[in-house]
N, C-alpha and C. Protein backbone atom coordinates (compact mmCIF):
# COMPACT_ATOMS: atom_id res chain seq x y z
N UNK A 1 4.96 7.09 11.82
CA UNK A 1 4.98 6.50 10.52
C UNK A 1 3.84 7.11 9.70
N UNK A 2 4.01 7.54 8.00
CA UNK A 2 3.16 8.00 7.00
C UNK A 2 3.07 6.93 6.17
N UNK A 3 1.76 6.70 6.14
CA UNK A 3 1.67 5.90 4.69
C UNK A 3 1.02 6.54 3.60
N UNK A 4 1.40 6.93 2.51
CA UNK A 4 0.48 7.53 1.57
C UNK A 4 0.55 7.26 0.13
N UNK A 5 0.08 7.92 -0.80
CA UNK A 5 0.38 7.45 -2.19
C UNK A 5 1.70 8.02 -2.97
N UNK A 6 2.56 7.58 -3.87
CA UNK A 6 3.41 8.14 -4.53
C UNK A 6 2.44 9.66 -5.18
N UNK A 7 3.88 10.38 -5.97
CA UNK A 7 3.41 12.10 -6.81
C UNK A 7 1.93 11.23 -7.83
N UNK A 8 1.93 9.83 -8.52
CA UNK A 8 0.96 9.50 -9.32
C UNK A 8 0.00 9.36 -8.91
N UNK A 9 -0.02 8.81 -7.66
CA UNK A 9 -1.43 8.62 -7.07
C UNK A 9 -1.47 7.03 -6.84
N UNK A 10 -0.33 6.56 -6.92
CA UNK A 10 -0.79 5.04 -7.29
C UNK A 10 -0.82 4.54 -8.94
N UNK A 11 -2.56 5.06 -9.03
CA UNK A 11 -2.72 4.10 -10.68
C UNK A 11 -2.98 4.79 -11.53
N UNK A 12 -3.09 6.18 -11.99
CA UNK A 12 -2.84 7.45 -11.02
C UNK A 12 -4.59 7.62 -10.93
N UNK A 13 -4.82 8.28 -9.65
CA UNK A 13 -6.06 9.03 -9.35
C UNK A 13 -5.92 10.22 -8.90
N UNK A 14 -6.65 11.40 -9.33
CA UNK A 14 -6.68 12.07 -9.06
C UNK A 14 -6.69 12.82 -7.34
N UNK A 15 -7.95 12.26 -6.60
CA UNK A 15 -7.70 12.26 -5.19
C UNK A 15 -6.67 11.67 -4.26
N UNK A 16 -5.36 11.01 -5.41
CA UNK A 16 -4.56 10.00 -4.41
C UNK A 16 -3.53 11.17 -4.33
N UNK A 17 -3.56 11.36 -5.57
CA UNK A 17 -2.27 12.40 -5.75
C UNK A 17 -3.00 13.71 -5.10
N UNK A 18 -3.29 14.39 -4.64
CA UNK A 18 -3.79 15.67 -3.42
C UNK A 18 -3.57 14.53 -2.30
N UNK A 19 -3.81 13.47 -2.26
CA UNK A 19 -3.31 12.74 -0.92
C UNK A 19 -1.84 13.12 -0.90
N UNK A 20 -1.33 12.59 -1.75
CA UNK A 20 -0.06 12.71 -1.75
C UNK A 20 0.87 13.93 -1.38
N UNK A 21 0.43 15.10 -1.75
CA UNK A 21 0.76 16.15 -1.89
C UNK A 21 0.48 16.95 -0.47
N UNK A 22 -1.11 16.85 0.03
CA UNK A 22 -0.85 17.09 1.60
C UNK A 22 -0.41 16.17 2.66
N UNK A 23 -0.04 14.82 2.09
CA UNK A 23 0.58 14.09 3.24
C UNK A 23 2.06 14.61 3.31
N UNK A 24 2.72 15.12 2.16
CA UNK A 24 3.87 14.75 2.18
C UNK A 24 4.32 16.46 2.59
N UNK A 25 3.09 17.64 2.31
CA UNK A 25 3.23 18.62 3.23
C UNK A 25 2.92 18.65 4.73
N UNK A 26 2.70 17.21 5.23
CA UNK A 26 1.94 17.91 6.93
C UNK A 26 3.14 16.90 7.38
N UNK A 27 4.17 16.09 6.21
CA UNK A 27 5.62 15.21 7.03
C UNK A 27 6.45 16.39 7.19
N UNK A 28 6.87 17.33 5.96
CA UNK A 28 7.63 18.48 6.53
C UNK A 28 7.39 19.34 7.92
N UNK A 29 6.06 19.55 7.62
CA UNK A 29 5.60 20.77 8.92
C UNK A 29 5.57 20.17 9.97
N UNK A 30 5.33 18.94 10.01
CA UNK A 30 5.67 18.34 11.50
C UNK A 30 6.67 18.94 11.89
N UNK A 31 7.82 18.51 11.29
CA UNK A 31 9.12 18.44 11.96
C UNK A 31 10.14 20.22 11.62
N UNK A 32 9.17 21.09 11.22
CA UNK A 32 9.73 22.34 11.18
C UNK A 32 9.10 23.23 12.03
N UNK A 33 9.58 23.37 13.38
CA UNK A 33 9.62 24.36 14.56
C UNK A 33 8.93 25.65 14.23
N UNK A 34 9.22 26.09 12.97
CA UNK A 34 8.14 27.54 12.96
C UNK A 34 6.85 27.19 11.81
N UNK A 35 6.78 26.43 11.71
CA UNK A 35 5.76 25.86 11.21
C UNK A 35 4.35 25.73 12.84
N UNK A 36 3.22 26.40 12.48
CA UNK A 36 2.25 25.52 13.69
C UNK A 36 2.51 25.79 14.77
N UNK A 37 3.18 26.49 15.15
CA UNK A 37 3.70 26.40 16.95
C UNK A 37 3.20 26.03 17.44
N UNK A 38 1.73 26.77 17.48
CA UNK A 38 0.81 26.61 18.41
C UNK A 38 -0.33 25.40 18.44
N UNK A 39 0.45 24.57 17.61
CA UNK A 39 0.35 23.19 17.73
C UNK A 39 1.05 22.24 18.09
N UNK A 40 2.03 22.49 19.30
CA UNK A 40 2.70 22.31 19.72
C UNK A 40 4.04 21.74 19.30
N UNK A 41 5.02 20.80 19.96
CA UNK A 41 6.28 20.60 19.65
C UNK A 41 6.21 20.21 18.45
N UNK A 42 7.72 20.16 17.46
CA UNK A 42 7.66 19.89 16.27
C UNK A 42 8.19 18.36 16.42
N UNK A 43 7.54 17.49 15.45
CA UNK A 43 8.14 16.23 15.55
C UNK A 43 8.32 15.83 14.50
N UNK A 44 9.34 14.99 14.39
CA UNK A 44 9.72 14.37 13.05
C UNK A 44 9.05 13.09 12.61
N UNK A 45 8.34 12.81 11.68
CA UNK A 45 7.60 11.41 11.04
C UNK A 45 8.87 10.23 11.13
N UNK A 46 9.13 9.13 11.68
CA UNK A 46 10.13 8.24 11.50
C UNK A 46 10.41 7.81 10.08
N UNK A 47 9.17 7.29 9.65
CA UNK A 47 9.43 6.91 8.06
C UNK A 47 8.22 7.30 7.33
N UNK A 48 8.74 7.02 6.35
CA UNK A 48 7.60 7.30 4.98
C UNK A 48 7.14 5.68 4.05
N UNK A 49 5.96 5.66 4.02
CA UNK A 49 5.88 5.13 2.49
C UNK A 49 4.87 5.18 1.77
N UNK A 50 5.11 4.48 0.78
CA UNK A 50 4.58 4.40 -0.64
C UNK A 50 3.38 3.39 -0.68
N UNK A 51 2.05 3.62 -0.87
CA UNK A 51 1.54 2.32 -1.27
C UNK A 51 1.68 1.55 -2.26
N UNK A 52 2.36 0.24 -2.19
CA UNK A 52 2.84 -0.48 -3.57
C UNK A 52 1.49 -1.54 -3.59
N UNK A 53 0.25 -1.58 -2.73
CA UNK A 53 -0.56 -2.67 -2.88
C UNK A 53 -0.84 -3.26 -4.47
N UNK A 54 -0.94 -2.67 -5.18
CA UNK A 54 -0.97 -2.99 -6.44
C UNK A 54 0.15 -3.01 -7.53
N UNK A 55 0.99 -4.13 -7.68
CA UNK A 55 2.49 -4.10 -7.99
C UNK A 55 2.18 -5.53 -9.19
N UNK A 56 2.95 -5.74 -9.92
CA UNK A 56 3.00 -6.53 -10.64
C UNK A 56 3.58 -7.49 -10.40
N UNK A 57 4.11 -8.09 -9.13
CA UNK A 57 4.57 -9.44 -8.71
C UNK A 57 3.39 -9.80 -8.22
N UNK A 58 2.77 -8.82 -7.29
CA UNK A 58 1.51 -9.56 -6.86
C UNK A 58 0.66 -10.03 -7.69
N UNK A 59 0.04 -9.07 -8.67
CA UNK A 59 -0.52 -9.42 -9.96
C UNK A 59 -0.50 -10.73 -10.87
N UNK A 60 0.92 -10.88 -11.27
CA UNK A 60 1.33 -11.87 -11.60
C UNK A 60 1.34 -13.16 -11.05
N UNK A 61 1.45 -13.25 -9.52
CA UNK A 61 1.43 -14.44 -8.67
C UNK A 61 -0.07 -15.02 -8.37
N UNK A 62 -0.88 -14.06 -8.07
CA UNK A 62 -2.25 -14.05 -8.04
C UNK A 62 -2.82 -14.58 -9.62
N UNK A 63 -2.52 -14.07 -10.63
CA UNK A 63 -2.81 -14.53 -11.69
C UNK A 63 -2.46 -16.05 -11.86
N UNK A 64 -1.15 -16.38 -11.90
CA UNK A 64 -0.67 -17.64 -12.06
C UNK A 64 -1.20 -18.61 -11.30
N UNK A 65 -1.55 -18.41 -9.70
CA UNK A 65 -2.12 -19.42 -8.97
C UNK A 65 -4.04 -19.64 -9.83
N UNK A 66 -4.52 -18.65 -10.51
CA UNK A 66 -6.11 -18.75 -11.05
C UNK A 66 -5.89 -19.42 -12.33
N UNK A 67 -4.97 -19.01 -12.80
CA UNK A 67 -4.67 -20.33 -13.88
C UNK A 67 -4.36 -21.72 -13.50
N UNK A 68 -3.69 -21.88 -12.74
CA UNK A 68 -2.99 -23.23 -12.00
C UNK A 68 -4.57 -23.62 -11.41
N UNK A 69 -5.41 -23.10 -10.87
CA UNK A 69 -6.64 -23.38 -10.34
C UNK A 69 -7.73 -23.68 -11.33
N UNK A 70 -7.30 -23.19 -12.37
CA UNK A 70 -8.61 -23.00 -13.49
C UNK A 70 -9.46 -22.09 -13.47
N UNK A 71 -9.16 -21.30 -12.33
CA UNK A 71 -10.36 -20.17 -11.41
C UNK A 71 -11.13 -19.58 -12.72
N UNK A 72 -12.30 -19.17 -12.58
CA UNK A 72 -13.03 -17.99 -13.93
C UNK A 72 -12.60 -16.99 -13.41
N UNK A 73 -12.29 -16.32 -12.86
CA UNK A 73 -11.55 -15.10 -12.63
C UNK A 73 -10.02 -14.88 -13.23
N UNK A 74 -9.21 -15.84 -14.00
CA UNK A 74 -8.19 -15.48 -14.12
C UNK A 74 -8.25 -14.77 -15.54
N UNK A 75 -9.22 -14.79 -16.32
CA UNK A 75 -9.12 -14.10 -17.27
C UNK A 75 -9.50 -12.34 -17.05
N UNK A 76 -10.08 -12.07 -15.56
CA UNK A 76 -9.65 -10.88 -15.27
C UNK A 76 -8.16 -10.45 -14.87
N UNK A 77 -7.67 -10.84 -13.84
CA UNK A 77 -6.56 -11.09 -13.78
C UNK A 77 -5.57 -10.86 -15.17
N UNK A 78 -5.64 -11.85 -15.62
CA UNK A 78 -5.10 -11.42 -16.77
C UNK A 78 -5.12 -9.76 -17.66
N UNK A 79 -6.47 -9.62 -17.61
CA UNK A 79 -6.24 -7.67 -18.01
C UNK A 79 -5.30 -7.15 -17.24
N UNK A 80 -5.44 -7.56 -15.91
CA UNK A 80 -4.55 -6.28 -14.73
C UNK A 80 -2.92 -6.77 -15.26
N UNK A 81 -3.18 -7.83 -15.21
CA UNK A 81 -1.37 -8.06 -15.47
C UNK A 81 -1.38 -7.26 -16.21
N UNK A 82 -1.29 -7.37 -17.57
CA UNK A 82 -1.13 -6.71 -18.82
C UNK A 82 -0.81 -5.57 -18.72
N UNK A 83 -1.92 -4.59 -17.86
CA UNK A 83 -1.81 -3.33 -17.74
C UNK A 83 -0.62 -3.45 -16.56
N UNK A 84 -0.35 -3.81 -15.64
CA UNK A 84 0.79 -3.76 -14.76
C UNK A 84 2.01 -4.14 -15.31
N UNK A 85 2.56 -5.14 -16.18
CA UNK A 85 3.27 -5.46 -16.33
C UNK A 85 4.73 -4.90 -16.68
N UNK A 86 4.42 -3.53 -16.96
CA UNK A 86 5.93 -2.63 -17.40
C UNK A 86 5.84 -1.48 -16.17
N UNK A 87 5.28 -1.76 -14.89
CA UNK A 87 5.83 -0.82 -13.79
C UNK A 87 6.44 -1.57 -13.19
N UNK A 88 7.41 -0.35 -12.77
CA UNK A 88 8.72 -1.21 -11.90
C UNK A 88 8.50 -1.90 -10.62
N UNK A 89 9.18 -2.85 -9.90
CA UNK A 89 8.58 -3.42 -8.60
C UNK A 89 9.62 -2.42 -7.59
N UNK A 90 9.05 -1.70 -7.17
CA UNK A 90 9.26 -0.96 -5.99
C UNK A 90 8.93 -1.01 -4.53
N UNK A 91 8.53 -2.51 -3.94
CA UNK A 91 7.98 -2.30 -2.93
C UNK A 91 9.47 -2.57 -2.07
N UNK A 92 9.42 -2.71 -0.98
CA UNK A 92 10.53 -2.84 0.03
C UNK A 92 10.06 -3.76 1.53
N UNK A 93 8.72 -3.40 1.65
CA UNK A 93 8.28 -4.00 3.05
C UNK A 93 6.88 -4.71 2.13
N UNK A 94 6.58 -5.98 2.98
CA UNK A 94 5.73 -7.30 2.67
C UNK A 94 4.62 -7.62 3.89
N UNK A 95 3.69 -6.53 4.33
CA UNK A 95 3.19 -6.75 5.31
C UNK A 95 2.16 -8.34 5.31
N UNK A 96 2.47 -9.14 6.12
CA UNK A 96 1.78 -10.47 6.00
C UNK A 96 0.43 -9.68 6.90
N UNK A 97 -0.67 -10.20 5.35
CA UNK A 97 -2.17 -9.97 6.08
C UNK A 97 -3.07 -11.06 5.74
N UNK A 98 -3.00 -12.12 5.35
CA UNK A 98 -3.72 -13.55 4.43
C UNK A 98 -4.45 -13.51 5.63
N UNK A 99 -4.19 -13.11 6.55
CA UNK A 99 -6.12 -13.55 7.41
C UNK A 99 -6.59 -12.79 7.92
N UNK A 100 -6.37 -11.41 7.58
CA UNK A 100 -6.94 -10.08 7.71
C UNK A 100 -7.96 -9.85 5.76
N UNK A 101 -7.44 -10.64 5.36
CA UNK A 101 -8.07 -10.44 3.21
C UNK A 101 -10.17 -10.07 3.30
N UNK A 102 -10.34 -10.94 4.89
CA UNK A 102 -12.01 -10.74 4.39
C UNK A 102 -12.27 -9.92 5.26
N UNK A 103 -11.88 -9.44 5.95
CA UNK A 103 -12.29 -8.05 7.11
C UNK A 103 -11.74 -6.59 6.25
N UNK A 104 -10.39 -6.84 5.58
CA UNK A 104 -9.70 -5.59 4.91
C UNK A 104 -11.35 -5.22 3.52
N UNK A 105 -11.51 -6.65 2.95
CA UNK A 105 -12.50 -6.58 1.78
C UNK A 105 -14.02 -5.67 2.40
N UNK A 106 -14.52 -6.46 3.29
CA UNK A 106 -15.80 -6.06 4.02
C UNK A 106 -15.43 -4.60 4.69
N UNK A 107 -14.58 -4.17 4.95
CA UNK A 107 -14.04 -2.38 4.98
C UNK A 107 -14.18 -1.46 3.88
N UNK A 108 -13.45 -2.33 2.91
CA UNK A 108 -13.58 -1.47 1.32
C UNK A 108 -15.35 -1.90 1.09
N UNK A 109 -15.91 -2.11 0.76
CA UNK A 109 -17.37 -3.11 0.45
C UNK A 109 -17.80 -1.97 0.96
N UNK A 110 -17.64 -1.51 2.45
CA UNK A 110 -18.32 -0.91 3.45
C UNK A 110 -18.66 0.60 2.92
N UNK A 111 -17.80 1.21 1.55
CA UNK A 111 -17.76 2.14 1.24
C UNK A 111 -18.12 2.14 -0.22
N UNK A 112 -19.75 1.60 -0.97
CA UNK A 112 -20.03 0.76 -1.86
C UNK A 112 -19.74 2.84 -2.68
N UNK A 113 -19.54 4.43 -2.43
CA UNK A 113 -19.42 5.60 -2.88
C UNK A 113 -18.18 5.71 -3.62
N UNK A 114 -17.16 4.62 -2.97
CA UNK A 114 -16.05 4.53 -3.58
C UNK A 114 -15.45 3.31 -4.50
N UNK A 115 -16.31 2.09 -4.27
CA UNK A 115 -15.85 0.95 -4.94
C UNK A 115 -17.01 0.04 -4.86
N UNK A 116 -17.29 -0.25 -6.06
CA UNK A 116 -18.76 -1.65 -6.52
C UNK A 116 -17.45 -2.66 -5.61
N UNK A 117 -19.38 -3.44 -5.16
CA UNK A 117 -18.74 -4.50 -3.79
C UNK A 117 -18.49 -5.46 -4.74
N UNK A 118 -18.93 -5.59 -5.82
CA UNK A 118 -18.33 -6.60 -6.76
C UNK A 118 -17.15 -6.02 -8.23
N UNK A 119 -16.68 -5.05 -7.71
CA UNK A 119 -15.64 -4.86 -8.67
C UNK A 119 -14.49 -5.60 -8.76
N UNK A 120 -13.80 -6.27 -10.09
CA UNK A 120 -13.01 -7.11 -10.37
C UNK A 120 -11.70 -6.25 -9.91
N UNK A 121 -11.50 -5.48 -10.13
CA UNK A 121 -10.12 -4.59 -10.62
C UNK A 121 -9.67 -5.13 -9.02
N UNK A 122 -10.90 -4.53 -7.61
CA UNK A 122 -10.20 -4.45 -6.16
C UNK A 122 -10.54 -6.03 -5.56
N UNK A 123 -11.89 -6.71 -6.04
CA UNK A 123 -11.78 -7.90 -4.87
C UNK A 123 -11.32 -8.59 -5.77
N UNK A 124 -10.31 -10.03 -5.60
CA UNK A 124 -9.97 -10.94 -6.00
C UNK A 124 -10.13 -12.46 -4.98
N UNK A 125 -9.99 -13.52 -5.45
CA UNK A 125 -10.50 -14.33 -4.68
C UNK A 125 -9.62 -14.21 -3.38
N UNK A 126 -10.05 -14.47 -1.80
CA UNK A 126 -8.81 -14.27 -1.26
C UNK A 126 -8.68 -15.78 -1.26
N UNK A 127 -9.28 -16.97 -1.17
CA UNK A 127 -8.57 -17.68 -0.64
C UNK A 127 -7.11 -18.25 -1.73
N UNK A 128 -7.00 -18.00 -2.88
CA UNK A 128 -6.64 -17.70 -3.84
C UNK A 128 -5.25 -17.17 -3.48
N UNK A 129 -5.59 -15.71 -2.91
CA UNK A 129 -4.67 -14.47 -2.74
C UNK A 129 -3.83 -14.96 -1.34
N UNK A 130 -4.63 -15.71 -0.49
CA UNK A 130 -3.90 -16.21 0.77
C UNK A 130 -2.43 -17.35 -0.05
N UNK A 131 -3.00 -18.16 -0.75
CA UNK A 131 -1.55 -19.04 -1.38
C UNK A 131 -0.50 -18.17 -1.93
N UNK A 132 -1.64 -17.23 -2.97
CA UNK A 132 -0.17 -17.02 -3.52
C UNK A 132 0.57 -15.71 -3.50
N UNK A 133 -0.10 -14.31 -2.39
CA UNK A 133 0.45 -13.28 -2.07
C UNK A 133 0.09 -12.58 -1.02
N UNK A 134 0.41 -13.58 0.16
CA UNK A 134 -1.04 -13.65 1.35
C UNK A 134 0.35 -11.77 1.79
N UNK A 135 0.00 -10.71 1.31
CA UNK A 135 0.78 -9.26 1.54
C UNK A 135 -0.18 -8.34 1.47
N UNK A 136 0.41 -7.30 2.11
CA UNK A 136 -0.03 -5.38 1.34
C UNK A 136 1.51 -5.04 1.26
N UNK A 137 1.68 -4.32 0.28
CA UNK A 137 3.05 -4.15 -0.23
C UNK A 137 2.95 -2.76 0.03
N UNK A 138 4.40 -2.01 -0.10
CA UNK A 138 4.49 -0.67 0.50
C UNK A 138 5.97 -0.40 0.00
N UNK A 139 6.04 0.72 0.37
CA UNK A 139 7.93 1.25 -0.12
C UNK A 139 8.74 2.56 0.65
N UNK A 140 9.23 2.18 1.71
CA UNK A 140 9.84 3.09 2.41
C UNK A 140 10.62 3.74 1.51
N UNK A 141 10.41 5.15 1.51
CA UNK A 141 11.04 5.91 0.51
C UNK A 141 11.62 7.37 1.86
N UNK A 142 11.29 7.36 2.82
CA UNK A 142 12.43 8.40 4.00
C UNK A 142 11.86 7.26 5.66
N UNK A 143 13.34 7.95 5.92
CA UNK A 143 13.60 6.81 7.33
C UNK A 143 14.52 7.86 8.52
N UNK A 144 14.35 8.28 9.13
CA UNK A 144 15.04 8.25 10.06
C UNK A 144 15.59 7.60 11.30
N UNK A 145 14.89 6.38 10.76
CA UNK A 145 15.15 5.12 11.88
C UNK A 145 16.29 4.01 11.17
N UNK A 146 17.10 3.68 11.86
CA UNK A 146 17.89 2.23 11.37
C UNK A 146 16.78 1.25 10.40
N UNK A 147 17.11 0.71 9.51
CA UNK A 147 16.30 -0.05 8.57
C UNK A 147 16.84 -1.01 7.83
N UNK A 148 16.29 -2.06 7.87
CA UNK A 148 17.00 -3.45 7.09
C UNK A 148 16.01 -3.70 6.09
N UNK A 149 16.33 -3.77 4.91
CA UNK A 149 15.15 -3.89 3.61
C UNK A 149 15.16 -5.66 3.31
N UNK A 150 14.48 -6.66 2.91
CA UNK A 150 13.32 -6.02 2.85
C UNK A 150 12.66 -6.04 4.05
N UNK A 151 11.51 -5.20 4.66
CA UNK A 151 10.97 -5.47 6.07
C UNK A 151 9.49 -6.48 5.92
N UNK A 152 8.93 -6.83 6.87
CA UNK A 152 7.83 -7.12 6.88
C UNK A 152 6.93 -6.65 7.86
N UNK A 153 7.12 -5.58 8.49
CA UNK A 153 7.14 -4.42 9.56
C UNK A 153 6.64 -3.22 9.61
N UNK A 154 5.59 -2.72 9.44
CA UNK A 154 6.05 -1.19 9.00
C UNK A 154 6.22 -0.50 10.42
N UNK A 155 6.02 -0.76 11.53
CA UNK A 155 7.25 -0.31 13.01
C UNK A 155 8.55 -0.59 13.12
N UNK A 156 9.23 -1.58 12.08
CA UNK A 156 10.23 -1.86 12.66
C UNK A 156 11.21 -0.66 12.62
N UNK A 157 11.76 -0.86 13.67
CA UNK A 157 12.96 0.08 14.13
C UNK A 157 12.70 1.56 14.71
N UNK A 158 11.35 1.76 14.83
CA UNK A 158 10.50 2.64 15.83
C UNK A 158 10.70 2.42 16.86
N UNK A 159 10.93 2.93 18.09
CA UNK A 159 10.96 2.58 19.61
C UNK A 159 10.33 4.14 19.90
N UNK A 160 10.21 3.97 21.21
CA UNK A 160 8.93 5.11 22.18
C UNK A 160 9.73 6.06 22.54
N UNK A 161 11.29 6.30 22.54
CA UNK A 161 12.30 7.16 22.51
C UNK A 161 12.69 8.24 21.57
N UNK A 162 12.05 7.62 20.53
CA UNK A 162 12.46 8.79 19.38
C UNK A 162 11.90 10.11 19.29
N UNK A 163 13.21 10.87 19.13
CA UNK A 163 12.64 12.65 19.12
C UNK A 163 12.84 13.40 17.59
């Protein structure tokens, strides 16, 4: 399995999209035989996806529960909607993480080169985020495995057999 960013980058960033671009060159060369030889057998990636973590249902749901709360944070919230609100919802799989929210946060935090430990845009309240979108969202966009949408999985339909 690949997880990486769409051709935009996500929101778009510049380093997401070169993510994008060599992830989605090292899914081909896997699985092309004269590609690498001498990196041995060629294998095929089962699936692909998209990071949808930042989608406008989530946005929206997260927002609505800080209003319903009174939270002071919902008037951030509120910017992101705004700006989210006319991209399409593309996710497909709903990975449940609501009690993974303060270990995933204290990971990002951990990297204060890439993101202020108090930036609005990435932390939001989790206990907040546990009611009302306890997810990481994603979008299988290639499969060579059997697949039932929507998933909440990103193994499902992987087994230790596949060539």
């Amino acid at each position: 399995m690949l997880i990486t960013y769409d051709e935009s980058g996500g929101y778009p960033h510049p380093d997401h999209i070169r993510t994008h671009e060599l992830a989605m060159y090292a899914w081909e060369a896997a699985a092309d035989p004269a590609r690498y030889p001498e990196q041995g057998e060629a294998w095929r990636i089962p699936k692909v996806y998209f990071d949808r973590i930042f989608n406008s249902h989530k946005v929206t749901a997260v927002y609505d529960a800080l209003v319903a709360a009174g939270h002071e944070r919902a008037a951030d919230m509120a910017e992101l909607r705004d700006w989210m609100r006319e991209r399409p919802f593309e996710a497909t799989t709903h990975v449940p993480v609501g009690e993974y929210l303060d270990i995933r946060d204290a990971a990002l935090r951990s990297h204060a080169s890439q993101v202020a430990p108090d930036d609005r845009f990435f932390f939001w309240p989790n206990e907040v985020q546990r009611e009302a979108w306890p997810y990481e969202d994603f979008q299988l966009v290639e499969s060579s495995v059997e697949t039932a949408l929507p998933e909440d999985d990103l193994f499902a339909g992987i087994t230790e057999d596949i060539t």
